[in-house]
Protein backbone atom coordinates (compact mmCIF):
# COMPACT_ATOMS: atom_id res chain seq x y z
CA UNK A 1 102.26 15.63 -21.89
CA UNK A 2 104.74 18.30 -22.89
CA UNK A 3 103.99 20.71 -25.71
CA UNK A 4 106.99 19.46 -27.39
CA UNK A 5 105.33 15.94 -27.04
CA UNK A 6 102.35 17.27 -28.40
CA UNK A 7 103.59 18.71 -31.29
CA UNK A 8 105.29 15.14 -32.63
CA UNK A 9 102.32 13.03 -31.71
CA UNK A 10 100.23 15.49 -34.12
CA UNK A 11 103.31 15.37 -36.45
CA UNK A 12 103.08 11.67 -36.72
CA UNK A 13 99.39 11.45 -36.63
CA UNK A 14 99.29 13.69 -39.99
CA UNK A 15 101.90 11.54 -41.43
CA UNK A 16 99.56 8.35 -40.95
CA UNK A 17 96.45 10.48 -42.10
CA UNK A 18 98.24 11.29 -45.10
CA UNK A 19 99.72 7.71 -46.13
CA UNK A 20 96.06 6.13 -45.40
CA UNK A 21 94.48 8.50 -47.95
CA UNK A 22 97.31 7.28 -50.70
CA UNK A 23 96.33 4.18 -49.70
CA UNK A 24 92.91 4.47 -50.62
CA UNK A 25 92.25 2.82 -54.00
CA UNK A 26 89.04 4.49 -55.25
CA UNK A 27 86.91 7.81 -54.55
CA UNK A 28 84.57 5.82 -52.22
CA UNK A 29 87.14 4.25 -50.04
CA UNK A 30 88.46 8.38 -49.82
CA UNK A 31 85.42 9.43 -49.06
CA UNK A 32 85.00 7.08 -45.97
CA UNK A 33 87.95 7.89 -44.57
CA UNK A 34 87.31 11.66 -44.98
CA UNK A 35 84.00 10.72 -43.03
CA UNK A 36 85.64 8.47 -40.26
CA UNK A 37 88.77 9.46 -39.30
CA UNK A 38 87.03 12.84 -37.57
CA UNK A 39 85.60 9.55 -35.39
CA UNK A 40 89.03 9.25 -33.86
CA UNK A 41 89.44 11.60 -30.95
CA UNK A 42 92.44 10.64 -29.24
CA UNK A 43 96.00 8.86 -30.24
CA UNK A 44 98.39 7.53 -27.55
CA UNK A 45 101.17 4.65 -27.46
CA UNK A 46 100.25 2.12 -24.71
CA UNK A 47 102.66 -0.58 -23.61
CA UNK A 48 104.01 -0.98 -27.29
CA UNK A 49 100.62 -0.65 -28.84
CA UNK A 50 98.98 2.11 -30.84
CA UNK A 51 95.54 3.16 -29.16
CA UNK A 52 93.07 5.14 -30.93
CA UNK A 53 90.07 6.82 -29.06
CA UNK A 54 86.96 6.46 -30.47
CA UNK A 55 83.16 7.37 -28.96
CA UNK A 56 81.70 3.98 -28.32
CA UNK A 57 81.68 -0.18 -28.63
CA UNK A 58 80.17 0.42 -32.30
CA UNK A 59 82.76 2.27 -33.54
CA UNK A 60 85.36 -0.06 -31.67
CA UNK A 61 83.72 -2.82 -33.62
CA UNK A 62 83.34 -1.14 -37.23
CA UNK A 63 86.99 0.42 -37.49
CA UNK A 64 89.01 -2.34 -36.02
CA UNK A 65 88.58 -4.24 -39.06
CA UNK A 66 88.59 -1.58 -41.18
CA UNK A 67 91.90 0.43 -40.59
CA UNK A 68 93.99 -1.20 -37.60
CA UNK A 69 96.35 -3.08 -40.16
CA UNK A 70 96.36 0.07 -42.52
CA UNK A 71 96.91 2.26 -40.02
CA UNK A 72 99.51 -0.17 -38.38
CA UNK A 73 101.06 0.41 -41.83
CA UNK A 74 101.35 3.55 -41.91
CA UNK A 75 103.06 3.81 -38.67
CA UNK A 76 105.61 1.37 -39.50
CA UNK A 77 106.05 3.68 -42.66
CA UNK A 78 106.74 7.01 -40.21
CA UNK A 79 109.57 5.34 -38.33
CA UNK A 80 107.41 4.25 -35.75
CA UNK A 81 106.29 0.61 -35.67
CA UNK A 82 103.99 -1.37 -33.15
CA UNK A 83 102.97 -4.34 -32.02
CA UNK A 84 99.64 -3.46 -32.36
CA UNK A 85 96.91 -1.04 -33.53
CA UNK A 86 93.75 -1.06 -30.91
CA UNK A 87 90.52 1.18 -30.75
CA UNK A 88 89.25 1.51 -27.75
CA UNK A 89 86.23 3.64 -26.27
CA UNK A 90 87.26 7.32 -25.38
CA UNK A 91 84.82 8.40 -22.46
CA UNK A 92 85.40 12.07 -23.00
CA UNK A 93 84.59 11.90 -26.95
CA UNK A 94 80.85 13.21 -27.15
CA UNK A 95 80.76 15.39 -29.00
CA UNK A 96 83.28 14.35 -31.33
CA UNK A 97 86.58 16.81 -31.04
CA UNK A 98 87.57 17.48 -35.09
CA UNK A 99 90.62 15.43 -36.32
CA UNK A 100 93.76 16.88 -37.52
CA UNK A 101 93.53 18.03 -41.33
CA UNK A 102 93.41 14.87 -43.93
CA UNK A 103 94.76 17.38 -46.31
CA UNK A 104 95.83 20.91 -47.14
CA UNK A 105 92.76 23.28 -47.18
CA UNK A 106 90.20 21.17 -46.05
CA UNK A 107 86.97 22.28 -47.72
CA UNK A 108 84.36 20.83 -45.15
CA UNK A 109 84.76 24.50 -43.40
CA UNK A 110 83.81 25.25 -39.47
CA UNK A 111 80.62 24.17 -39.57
CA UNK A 112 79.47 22.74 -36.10
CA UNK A 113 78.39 19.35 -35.86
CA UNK A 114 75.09 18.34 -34.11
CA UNK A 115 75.24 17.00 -30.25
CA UNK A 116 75.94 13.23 -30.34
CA UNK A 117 72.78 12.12 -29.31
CA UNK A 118 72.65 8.50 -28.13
CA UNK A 119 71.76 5.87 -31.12
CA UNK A 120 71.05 2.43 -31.52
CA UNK A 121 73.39 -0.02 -30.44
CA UNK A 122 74.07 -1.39 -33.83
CA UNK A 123 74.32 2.12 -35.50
CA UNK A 124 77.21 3.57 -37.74
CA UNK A 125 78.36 6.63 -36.79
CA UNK A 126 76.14 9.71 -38.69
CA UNK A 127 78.13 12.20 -40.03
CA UNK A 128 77.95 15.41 -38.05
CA UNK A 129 78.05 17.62 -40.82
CA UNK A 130 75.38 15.70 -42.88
CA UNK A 131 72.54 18.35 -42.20
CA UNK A 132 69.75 19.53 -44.21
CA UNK A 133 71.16 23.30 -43.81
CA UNK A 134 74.24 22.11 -45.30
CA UNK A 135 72.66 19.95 -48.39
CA UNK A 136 72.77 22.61 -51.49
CA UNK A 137 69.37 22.07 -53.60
CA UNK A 138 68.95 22.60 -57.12
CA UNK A 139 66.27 21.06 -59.74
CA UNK A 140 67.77 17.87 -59.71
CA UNK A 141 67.31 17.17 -55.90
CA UNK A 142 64.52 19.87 -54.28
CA UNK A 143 61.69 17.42 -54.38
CA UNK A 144 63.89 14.85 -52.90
CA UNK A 145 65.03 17.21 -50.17
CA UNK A 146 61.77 18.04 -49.45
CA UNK A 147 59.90 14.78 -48.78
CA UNK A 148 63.28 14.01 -46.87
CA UNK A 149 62.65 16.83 -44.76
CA UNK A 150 58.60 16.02 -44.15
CA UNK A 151 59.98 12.75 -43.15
CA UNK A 152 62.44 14.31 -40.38
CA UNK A 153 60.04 16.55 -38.85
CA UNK A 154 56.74 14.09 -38.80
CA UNK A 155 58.75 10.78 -37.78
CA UNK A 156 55.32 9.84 -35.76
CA UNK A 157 53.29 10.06 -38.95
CA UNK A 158 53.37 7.69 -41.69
CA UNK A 159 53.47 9.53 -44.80
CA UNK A 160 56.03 8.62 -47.32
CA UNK A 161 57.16 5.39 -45.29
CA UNK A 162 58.93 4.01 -46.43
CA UNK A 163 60.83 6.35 -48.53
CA UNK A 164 62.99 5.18 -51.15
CA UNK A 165 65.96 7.44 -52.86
CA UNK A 166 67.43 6.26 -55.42
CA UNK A 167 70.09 7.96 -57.96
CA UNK A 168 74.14 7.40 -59.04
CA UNK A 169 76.93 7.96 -56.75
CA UNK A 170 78.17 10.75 -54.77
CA UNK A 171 74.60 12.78 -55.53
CA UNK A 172 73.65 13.53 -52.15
CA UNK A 173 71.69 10.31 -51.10
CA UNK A 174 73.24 9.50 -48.00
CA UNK A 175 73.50 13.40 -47.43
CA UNK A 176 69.41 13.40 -46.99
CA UNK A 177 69.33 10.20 -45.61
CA UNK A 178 71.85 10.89 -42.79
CA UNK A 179 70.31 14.31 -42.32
CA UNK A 180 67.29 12.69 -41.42
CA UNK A 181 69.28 10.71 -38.99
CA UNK A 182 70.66 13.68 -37.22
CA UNK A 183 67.63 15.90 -37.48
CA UNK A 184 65.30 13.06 -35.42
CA UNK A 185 68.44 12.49 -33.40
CA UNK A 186 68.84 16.41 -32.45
CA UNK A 187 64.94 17.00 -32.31
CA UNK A 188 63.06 13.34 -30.60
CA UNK A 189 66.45 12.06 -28.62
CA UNK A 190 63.93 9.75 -27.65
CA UNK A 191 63.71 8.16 -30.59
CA UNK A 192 66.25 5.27 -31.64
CA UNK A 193 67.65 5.18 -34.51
CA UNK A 194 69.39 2.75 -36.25
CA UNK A 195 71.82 4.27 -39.45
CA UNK A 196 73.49 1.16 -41.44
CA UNK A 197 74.53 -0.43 -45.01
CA UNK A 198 72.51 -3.70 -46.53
CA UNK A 199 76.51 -4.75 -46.69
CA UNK A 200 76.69 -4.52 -42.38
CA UNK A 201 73.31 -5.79 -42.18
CA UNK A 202 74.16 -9.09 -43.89
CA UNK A 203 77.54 -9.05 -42.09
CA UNK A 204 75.59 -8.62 -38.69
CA UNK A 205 73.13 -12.03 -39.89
CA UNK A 206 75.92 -14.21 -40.75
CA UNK A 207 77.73 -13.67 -37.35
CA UNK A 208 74.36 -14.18 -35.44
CA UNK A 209 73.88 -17.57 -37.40
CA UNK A 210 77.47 -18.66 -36.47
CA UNK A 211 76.86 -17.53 -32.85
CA UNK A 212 73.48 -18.47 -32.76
CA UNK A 213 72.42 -15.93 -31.66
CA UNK A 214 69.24 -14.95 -34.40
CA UNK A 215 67.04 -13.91 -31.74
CA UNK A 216 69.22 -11.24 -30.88
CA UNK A 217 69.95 -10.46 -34.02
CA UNK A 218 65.96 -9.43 -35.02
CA UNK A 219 65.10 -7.83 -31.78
CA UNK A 220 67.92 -5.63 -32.19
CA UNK A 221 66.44 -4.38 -36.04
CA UNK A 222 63.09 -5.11 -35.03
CA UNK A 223 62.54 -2.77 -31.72
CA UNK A 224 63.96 0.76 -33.28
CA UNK A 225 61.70 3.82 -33.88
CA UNK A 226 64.00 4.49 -37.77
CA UNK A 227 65.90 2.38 -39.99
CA UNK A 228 67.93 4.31 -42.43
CA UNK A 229 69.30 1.49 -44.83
CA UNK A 230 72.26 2.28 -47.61
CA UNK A 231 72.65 0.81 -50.64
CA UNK A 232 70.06 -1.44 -49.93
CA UNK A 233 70.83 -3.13 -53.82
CA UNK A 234 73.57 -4.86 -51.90
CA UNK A 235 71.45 -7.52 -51.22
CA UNK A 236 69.95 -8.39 -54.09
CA UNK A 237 70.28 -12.47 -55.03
CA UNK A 238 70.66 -13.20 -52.09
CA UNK A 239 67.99 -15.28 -50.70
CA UNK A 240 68.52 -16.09 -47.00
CA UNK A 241 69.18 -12.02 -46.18
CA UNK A 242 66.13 -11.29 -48.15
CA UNK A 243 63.82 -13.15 -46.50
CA UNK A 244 65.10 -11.89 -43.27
CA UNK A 245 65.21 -7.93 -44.06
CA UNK A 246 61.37 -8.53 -45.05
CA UNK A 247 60.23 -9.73 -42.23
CA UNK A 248 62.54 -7.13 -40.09
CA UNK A 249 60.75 -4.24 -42.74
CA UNK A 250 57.22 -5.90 -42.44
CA UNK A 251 57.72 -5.56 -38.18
CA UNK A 252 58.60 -1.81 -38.46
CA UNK A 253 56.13 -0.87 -40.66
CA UNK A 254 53.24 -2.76 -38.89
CA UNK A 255 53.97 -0.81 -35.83
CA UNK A 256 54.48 2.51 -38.19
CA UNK A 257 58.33 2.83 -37.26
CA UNK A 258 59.79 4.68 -39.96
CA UNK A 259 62.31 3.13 -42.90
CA UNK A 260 64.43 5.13 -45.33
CA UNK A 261 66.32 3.54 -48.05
CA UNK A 262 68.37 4.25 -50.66
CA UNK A 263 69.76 2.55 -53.82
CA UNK A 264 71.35 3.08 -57.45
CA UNK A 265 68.51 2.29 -58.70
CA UNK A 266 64.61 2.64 -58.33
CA UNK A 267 63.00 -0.66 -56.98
CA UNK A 268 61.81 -1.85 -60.09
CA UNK A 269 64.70 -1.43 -61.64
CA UNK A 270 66.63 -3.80 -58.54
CA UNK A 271 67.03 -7.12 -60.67
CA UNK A 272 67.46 -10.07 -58.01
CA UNK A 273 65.45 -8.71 -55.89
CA UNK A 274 62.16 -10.75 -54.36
CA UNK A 275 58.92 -9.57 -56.25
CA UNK A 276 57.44 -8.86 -52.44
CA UNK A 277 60.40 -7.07 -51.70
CA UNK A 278 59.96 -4.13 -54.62
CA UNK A 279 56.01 -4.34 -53.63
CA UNK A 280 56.41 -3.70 -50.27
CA UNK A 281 59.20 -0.23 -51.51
CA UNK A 282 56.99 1.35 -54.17
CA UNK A 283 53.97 1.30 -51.98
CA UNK A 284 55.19 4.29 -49.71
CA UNK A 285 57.43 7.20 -51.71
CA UNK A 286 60.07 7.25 -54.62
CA UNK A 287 62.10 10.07 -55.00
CA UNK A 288 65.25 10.69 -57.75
CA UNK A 289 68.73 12.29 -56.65
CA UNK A 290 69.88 13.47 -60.24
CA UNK A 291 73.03 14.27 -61.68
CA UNK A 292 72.83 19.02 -60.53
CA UNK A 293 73.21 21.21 -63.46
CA UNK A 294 75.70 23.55 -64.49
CA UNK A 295 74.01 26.16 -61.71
CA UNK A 296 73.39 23.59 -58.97
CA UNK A 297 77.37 22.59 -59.06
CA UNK A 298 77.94 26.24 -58.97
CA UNK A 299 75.84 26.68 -56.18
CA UNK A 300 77.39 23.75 -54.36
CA UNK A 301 81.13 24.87 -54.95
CA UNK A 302 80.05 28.90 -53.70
CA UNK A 303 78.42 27.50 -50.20
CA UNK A 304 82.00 25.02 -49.36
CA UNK A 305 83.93 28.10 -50.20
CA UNK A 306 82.06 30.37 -48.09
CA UNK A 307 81.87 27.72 -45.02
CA UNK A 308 85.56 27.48 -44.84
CA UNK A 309 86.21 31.03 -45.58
CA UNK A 310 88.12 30.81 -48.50
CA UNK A 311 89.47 32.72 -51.47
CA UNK A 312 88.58 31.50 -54.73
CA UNK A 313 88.53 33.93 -57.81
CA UNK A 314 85.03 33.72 -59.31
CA UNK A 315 86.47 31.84 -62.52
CA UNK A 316 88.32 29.21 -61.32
CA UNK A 317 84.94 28.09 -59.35
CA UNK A 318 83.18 28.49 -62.58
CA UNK A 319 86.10 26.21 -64.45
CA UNK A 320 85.40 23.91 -61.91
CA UNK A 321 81.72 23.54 -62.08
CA UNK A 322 82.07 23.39 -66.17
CA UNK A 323 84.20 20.89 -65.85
CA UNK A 324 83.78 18.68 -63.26
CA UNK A 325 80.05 17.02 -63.99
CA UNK A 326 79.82 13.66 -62.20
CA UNK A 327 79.39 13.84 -58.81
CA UNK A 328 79.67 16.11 -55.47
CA UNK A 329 82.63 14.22 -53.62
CA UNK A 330 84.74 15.07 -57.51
CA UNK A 331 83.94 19.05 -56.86
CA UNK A 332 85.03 18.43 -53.26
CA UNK A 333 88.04 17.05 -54.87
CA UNK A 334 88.59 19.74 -57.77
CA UNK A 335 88.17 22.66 -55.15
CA UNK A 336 90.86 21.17 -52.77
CA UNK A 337 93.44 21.19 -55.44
CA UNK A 338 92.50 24.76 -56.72
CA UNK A 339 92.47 25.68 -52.62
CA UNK A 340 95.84 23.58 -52.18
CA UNK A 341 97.72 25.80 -55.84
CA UNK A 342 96.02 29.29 -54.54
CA UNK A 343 97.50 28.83 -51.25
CA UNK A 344 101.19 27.69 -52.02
CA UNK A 345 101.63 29.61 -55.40
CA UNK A 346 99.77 32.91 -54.43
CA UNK A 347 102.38 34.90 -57.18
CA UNK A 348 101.44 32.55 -60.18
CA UNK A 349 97.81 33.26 -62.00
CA UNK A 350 95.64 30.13 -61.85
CA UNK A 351 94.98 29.92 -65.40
CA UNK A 352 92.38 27.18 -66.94
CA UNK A 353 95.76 25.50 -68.70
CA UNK A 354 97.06 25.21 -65.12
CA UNK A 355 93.60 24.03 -63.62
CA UNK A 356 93.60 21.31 -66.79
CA UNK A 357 97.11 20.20 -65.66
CA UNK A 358 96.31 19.82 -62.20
CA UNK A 359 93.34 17.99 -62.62
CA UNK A 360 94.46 15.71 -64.96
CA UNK A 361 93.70 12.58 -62.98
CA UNK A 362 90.42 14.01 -61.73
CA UNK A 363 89.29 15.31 -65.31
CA UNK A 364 90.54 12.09 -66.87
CA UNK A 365 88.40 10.39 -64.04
CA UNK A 366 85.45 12.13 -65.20
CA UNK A 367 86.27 10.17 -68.79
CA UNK A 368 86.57 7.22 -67.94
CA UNK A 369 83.83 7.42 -65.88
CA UNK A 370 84.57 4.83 -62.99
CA UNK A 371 81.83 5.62 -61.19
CA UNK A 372 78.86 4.88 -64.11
CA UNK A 373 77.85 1.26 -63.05
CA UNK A 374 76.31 -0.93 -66.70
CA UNK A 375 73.44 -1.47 -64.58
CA UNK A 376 72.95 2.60 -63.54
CA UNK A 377 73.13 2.91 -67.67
CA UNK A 378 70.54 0.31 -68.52
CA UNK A 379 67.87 1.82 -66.01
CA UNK A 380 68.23 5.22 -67.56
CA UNK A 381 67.94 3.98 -71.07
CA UNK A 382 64.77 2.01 -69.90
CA UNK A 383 63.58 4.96 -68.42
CA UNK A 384 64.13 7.09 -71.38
CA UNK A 385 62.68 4.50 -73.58
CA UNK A 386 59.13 4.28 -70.90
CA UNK A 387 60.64 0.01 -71.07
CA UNK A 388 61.69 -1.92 -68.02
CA UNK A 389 64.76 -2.95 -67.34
CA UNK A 390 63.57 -6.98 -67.48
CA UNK A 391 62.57 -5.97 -70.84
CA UNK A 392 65.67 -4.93 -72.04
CA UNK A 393 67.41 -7.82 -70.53
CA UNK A 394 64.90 -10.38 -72.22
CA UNK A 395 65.32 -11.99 -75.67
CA UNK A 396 62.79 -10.33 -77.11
CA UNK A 397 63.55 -9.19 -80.48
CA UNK A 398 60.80 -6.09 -81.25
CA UNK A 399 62.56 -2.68 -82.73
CA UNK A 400 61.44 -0.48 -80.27
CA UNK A 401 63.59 -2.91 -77.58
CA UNK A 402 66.37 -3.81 -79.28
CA UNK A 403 67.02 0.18 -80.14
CA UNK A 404 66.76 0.22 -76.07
CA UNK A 405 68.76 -2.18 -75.47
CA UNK A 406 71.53 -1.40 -77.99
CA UNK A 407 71.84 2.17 -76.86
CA UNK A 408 71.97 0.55 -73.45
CA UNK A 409 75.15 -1.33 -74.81
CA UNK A 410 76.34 1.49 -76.70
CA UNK A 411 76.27 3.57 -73.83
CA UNK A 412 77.93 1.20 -71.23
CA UNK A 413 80.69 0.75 -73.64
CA UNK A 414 81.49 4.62 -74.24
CA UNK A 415 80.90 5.65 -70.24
CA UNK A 416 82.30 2.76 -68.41
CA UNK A 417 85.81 0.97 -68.04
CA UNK A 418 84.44 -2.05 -68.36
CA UNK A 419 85.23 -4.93 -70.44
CA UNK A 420 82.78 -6.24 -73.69
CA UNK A 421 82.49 -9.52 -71.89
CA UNK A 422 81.72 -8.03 -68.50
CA UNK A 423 79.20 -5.51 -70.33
CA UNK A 424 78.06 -8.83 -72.00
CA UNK A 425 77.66 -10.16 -68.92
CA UNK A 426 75.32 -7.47 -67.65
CA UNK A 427 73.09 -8.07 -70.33
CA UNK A 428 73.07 -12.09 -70.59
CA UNK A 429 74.63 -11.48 -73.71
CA UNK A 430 78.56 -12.32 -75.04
CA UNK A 431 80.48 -9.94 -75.78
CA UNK A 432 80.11 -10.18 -79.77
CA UNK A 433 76.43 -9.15 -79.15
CA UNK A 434 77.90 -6.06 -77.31
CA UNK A 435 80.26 -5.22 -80.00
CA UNK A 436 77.30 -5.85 -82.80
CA UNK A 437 75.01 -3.60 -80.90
CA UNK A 438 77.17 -0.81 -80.19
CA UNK A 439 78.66 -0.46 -83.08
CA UNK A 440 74.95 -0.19 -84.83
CA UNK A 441 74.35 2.33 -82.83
CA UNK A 442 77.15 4.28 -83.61
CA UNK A 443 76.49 3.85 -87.10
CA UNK A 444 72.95 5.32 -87.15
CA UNK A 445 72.87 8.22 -85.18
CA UNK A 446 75.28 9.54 -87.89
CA UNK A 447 72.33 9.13 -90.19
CA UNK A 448 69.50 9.34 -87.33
CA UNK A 449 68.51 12.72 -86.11
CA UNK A 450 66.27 11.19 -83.65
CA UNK A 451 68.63 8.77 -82.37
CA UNK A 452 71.01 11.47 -81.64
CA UNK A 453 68.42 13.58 -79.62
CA UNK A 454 67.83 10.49 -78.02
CA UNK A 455 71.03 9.89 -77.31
CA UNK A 456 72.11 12.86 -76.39
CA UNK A 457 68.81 13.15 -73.35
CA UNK A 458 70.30 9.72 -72.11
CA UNK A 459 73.78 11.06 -71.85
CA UNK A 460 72.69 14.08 -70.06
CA UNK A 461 70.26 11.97 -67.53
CA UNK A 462 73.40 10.34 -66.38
CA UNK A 463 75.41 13.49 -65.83
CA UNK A 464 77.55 13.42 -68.77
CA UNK A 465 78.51 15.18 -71.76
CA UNK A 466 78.03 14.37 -75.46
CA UNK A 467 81.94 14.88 -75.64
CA UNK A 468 82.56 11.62 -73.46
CA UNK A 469 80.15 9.70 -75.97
CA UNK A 470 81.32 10.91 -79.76
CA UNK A 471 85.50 10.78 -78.30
């Protein structure tokens, strides 16, 4: 291929890249493509059709459904339509070559990823750069990291198995789970391991019960030396997947494979969820990802900077870390628009009225909170309150609970976008109930010194400020 070739097969590959992430709908959905499109190695039209190189059958079979249409899309969108989008398996792709940039300034820096090491069949693709060197601990996460880390270096022993994180989203969960993926992938290649969502495990089931093919199905889960599960809350209510993921955990943990899991939630806190099920979780290890501090964020925001070797005046990282509470993937965010200004306006002064006015949308995000589930809310107000979260949901009617319970609904209302009926909803309640208990709430912490210390510990366990509570 000619280097003038070259150079317009990049073009139009960055021009796809960039209408896929304005595509995206929410943070999440960003953040999976920032993860996965690194996964696609080569681009090349073939006979009409558009075909993307990716490492293996897996990833053939995870993206296809994922982003062939979108991507299709997009081409059609750059001037350059075809009949069809197709991954296929790249041979030369281990290790996986980087990507072109999804956007100006990336902040992930050079950091190398590990040797693909050969996984389970059924495996999503770890993220290379999900390593424990690169996970930045603070208070809210060290014990966390370290139990993670015990469990990566002693995957033959069976202390803390299984091992349950639980926290909100974008804390660093998946970061320590998917280290501990790569770390027993780098260290004991001998070892399989198996990396995958409750949401792909169900998937998997209901295609081996319309192909019939069960059998398979369980001695794929059933024969691995670690299970890494995500958002394992996925499944709860639903019965049929229940009863098989116990008896697939029950296997591994009779023959001392190890299991990691994580959810939003601790497992008593996992309403619809078999009694056996949260049994058979809390007897290994629980560990909390929490909402970093002030410093931690800090912290966090210095190490990206100094892995992609950038220059960011000390203030502007400290604007950002003031500022932008909720969640790692939002810093990510913040820094790539300070990175993106700094680098196209180097003459103009990057003021905190400028940083406010480019991160409207993200700062406004941080209001609204999207990404503060009712349920996430309920289980730190139950936590708060030493209650359980079936208690607050019952009908009892003692003062102790229904203070619980209406901060709960307080809370949801003031740090969520959701409706009063689907807030009602949460709680079994209509949305008149919400309104009723909210609004009490609201009245007595003007009048309730305790109430407002109270409130004010809640609001801070879920990463927020007082600010996005009193507006």
């Amino acid at each position: 291929m000619s280097e003038k070739q070259q150079s317009a097969d990049k073009e139009l590959w960055e021009k796809v890249v960039v209408f896929c992430r304005g595509m995206m709908e929410n943070e999440e959905d960003r953040s999976k493509m920032e993860r996965f499109f690194p996964q696609f190695v080569s681009h090349a039209f073939v006979d009409g059709e558009y075909h993307i190189g990716v490492p293996g059958e897996t990833e053939v079979e995870w993206f296809t459904p994922l982003y062939s249409s979108l991507i299709a899309r997009a081409l059609a969108a750059a001037g350059s339509p075809v009949s069809k989008v197709k991954f296929v398996v790249d041979a030369e792709s281990a290790p996986v070559r980087p990507a072109p940039k999804m956007y100006a300034s990336s902040i992930r820096g050079d950091a190398q990823p590990v040797q693909r090491m050969p996984l389970f069949s059924s495996t999503l693709p770890l993220d290379p750069l999900y390593t424990f060197e690169n996970f930045v601990r603070g208070p809210s996460n060290s014990f966390a990291y370290a139990i993670a880390t015990a469990v990566a270096k002693n995957p033959d022993t069976n202390n803390y198995n299984p091992l349950f994180i639980y926290g909100g989203t974008g804390l660093g969960k998946t970061h320590l789970m998917e280290s501990i993926g790569n770390y027993i992938s780098a260290k004991r290649p001998e070892k399989s391991v198996c990396y995958i969502t409750s949401e792909t495990f169900l998937n998997k089931y209901v295609e081996a019960l319309a192909n019939a093919s069960v059998n398979e199905f369980r001695a794929r889960y059933r024969n691995i030396d670690v299970l890494l599960i995500d958002d394992v809350q996925f499944i709860a209510g639903k019965e049929k997947i229940q009863e098989e993921f116990f008896n697939t955990f029950t296997q591994l943990m009779i023959y001392n494979k190890r299991v990691v899991l994580t959810s939003d939630v601790p497992p008593k806190d996992l309403s619809g969820l078999e009694s056996r099920l949260i049994s058979r979780f809390q007897q290994g290890t629980v560990v909390q990802v929490e909402a970093p501090s002030y410093e931690t964020r800090l912290a966090i925001i210095k190490v990206k900077v100094k892995a992609a070797n950038l220059v960011v005046p000390d203030e502007v990282q400290r604007w950002i870390a003031e500022n932008i509470r909720s969640h790692v993937r939002a810093l990510e965010g913040a820094l790539s628009i300070a990175v993106a200004f700094l680098e196209n306006s180097p003459d103009i002064e990057l003021t905190p009225d400028i940083l406010r006015h480019l991160m409207k949308d993200l700062i406004e995000e941080e209001k609204s909170l999207r990404n503060l589930s009712v349920n996430e809310i309920i289980a730190r107000t139950a936590e708060f309150y030493g209650v359980t979260v079936p208690a607050i949901l019952s009908q009892e009617r003692t003062q102790p609970l229904v203070t619980a319970r209406q901060m709960a609904m307080f809370l949801s209302v003031k740090l969520t976008t959701c409706s009063l009926p689907a807030v009602g909803k949460a709680f079994g309640k209509n949305h008149s109930t919400v309104h009723h208990g909210a609004g009490n709430i609201q009245k007595r912490i003007d009048v309730e010194p305790e109430l407002m210390s109270a409130l004010e510990e809640i609001t801070t366990r879920l990463g927020r400020k007082m600010s996005d509570v009193l507006e």
